[in-house]
C-alpha atoms as a PDB file:
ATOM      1  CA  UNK A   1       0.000   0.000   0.000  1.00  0.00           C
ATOM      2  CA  UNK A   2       1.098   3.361  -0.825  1.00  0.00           C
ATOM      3  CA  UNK A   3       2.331   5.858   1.706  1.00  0.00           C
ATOM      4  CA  UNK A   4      -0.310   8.819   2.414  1.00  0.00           C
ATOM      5  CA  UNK A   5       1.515  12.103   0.952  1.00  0.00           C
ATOM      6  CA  UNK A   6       0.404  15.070   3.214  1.00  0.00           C
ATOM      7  CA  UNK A   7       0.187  18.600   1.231  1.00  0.00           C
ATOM      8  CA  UNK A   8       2.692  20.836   1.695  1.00  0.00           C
ATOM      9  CA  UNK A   9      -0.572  23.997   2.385  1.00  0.00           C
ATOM     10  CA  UNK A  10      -3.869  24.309   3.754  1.00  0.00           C
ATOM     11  CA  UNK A  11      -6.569  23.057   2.546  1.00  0.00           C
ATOM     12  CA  UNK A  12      -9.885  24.304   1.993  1.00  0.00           C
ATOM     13  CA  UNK A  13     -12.215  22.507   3.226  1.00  0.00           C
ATOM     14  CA  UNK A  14     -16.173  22.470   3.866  1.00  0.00           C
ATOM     15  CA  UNK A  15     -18.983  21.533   6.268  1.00  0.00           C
ATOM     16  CA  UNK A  16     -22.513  21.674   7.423  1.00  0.00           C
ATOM     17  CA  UNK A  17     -24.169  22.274  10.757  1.00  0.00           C
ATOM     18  CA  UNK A  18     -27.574  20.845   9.299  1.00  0.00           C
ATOM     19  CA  UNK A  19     -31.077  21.239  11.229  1.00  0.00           C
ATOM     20  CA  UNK A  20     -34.137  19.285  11.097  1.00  0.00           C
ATOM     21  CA  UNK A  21     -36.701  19.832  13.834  1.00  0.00           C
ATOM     22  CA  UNK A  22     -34.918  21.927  16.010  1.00  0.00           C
ATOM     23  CA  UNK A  23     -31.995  19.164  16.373  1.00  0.00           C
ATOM     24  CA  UNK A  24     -28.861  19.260  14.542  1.00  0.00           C
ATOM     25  CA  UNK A  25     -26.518  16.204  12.614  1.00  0.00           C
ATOM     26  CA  UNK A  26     -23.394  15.159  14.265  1.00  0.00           C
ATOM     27  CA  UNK A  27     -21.322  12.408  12.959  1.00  0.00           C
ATOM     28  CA  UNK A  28     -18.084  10.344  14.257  1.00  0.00           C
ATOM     29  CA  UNK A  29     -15.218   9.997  12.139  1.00  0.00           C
ATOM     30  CA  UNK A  30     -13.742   6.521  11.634  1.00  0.00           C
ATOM     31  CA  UNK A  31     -10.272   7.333  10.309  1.00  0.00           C
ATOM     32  CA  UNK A  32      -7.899  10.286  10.290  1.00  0.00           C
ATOM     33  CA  UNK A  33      -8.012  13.152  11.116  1.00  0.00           C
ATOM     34  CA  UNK A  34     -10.063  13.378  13.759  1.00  0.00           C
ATOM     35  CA  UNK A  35     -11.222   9.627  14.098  1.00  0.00           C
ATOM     36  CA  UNK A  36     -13.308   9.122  17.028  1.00  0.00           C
ATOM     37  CA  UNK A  37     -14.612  12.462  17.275  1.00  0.00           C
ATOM     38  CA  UNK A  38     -18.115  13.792  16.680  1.00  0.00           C
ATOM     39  CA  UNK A  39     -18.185  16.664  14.401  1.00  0.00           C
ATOM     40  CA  UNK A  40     -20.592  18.152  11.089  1.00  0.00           C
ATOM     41  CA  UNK A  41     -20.094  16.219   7.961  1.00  0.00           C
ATOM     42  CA  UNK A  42     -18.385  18.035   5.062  1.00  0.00           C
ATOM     43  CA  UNK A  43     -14.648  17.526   3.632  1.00  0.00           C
ATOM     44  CA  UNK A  44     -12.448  18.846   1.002  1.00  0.00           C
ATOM     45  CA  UNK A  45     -13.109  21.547  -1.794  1.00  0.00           C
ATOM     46  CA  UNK A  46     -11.954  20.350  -4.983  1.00  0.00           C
ATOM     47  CA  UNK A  47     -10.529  22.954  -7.941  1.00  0.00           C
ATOM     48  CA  UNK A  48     -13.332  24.490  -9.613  1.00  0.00           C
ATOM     49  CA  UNK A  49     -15.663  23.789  -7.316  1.00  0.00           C
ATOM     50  CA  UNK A  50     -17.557  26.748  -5.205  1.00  0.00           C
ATOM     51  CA  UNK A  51     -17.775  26.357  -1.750  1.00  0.00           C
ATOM     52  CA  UNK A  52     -21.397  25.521  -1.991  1.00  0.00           C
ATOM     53  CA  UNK A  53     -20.933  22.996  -4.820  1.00  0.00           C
ATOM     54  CA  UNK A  54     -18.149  21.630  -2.588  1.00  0.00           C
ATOM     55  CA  UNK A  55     -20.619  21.362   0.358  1.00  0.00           C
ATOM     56  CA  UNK A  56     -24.029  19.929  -0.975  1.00  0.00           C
ATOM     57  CA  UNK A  57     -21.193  17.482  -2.798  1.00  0.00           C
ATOM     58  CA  UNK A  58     -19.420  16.304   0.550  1.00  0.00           C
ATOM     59  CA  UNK A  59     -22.643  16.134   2.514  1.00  0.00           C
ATOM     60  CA  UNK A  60     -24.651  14.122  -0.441  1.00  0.00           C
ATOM     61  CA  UNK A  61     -21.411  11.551  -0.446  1.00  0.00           C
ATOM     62  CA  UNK A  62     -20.736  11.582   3.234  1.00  0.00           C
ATOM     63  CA  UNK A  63     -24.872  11.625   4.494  1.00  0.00           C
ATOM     64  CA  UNK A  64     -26.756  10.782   1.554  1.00  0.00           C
ATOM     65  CA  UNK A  65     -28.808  13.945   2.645  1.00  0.00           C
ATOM     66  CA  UNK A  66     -30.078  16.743   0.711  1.00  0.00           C
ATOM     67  CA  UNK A  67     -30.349  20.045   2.232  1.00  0.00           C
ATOM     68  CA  UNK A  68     -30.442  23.472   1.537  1.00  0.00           C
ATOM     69  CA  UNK A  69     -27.690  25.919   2.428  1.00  0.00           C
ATOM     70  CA  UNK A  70     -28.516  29.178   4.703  1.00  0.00           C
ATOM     71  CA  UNK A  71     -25.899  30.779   5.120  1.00  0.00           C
ATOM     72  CA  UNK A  72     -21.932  30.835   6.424  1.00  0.00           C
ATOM     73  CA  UNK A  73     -22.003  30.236  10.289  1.00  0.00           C
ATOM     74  CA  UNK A  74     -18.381  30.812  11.044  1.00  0.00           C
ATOM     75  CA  UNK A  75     -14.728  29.139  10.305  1.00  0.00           C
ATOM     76  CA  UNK A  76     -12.135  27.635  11.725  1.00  0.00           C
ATOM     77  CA  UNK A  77      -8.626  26.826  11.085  1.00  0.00           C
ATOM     78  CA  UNK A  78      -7.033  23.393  12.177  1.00  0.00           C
ATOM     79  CA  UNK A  79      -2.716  23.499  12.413  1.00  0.00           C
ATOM     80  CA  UNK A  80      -0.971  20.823  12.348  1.00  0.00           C
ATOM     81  CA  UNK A  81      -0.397  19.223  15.939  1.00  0.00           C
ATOM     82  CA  UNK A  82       1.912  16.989  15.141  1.00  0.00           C
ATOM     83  CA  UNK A  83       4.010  15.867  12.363  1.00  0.00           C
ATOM     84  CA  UNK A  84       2.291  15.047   9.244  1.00  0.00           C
ATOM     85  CA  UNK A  85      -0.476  16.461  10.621  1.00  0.00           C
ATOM     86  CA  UNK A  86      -2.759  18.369   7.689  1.00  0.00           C
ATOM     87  CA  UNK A  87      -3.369  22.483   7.774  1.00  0.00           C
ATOM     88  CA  UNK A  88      -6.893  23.094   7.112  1.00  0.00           C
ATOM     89  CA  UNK A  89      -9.309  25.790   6.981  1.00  0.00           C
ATOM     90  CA  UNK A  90     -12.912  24.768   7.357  1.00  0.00           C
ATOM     91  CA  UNK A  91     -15.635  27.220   6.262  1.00  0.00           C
ATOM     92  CA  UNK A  92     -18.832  26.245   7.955  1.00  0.00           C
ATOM     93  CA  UNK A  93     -22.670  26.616   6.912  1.00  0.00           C
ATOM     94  CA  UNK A  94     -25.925  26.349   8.342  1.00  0.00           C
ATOM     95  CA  UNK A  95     -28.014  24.517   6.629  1.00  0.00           C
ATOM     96  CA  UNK A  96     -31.770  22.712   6.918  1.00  0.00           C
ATOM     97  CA  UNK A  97     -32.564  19.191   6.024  1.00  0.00           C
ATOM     98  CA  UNK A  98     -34.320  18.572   2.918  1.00  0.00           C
ATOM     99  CA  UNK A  99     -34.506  15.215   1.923  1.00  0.00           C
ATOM    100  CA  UNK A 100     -33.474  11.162   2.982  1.00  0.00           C
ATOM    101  CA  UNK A 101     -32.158   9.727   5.681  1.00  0.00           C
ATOM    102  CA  UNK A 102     -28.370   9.408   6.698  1.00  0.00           C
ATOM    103  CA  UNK A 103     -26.425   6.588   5.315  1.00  0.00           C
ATOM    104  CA  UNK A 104     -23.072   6.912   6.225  1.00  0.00           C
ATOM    105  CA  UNK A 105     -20.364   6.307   4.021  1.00  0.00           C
ATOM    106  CA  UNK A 106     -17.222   4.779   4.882  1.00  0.00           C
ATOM    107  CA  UNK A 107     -15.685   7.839   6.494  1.00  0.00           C
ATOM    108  CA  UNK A 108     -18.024   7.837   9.902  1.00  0.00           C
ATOM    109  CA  UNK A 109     -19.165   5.075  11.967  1.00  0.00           C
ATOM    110  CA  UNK A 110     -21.940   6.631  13.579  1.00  0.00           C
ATOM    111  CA  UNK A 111     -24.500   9.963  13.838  1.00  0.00           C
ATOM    112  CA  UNK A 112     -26.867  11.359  16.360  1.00  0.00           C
ATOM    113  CA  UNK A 113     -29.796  14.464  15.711  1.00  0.00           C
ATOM    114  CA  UNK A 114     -29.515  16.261  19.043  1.00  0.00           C
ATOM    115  CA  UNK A 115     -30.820  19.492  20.202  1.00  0.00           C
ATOM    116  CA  UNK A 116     -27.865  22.412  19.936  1.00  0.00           C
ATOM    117  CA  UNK A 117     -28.909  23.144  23.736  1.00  0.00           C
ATOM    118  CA  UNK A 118     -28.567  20.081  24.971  1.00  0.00           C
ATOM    119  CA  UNK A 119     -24.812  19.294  23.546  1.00  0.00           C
ATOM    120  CA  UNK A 120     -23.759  19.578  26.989  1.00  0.00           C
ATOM    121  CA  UNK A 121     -26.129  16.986  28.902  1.00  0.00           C
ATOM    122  CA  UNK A 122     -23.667  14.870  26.399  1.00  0.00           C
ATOM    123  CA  UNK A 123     -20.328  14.958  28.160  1.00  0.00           C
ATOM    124  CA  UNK A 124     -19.694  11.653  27.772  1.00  0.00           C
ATOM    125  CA  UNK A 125     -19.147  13.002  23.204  1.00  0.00           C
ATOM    126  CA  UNK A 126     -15.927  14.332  21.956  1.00  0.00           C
ATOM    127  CA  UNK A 127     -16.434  16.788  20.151  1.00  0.00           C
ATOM    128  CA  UNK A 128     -14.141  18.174  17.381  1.00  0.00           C
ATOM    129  CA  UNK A 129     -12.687  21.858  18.804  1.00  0.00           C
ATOM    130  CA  UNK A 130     -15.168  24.823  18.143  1.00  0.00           C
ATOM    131  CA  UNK A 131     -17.972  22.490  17.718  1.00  0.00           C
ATOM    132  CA  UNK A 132     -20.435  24.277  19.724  1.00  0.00           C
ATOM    133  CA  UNK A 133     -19.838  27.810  18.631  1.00  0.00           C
ATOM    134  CA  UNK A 134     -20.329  26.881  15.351  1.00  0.00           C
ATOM    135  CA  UNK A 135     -23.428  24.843  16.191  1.00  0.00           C
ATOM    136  CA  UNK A 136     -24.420  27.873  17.962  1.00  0.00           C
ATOM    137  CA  UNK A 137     -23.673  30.457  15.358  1.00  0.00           C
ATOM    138  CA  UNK A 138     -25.418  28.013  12.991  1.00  0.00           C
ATOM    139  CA  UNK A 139     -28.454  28.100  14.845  1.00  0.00           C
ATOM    140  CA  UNK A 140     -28.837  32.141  15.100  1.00  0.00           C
ATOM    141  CA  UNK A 141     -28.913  31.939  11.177  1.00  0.00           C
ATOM    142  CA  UNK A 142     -31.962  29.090  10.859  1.00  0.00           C
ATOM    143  CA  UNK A 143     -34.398  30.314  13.289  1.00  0.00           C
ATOM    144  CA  UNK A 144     -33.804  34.335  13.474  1.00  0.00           C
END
């Protein structure tokens, strides 16, 4: 098997806080970066691709889901910790559920809808750093 080749800059990358009666989509990644951690679907831009394009791409591959896209909630920007660690900064939306159900692909092992107020009651969660701000931020946006 090929060695993984880490870029040498940030990358831009996308995701979604996405709402659906009052309760919003977290996911766990199963593999690097951030395996084991509960955080909003979404990935990589690709050239050419808009950040929206990028978004409703990653989510529809990652989810299955359709949704529509509200508006940017906020950003954040992940350094490397450690050696051939990536650099990326994620742009993330608010967004509402549209259509389907999740069906994860290969990339999480598990989601959960739960209420943006009650991500606390769930200490038990990791939770990818910034999670709740954004989740937060996100929420200001749907329901103004």
């Amino acid at each position: 098997m090929a060695a993984i080749v880490q870029p040498t800059h940030a990358q831009l990358a996308v995701s979604a806080a996405i709402f659906r009666d009052g309760e919003v989509l977290l996911v766990r990644r199963a593999r690097s970066p951030a395996k084991g951690f509960y955080s909003l679907p979404g990935g990589r831009v690709e050239l050419g691709e808009s950040l929206h394009q990028a978004l409703a791409r990653e989510i529809d591959e990652e989810t299955g889901l359709a949704i529509e896209i509200v508006g940017l909630a906020g950003w954040r920007e992940v350094l490397p910790a450690a050696a051939g660690a990536g650099h990326y900064l994620i742009m993330s939306f608010a967004a509402r559920w549209v259509a389907r159900e999740p069906v994860l692909n290969h990339e999480l092992d598990d989601f959960r809808w739960i209420a943006p107020d009650a991500l606390a009651s769930f200490g038990d969660l990791k939770l990818t750093g910034g999670l709740e701000e954004v989740i937060q931020s996100a929420a200001r946006l749907i329901a103004p």
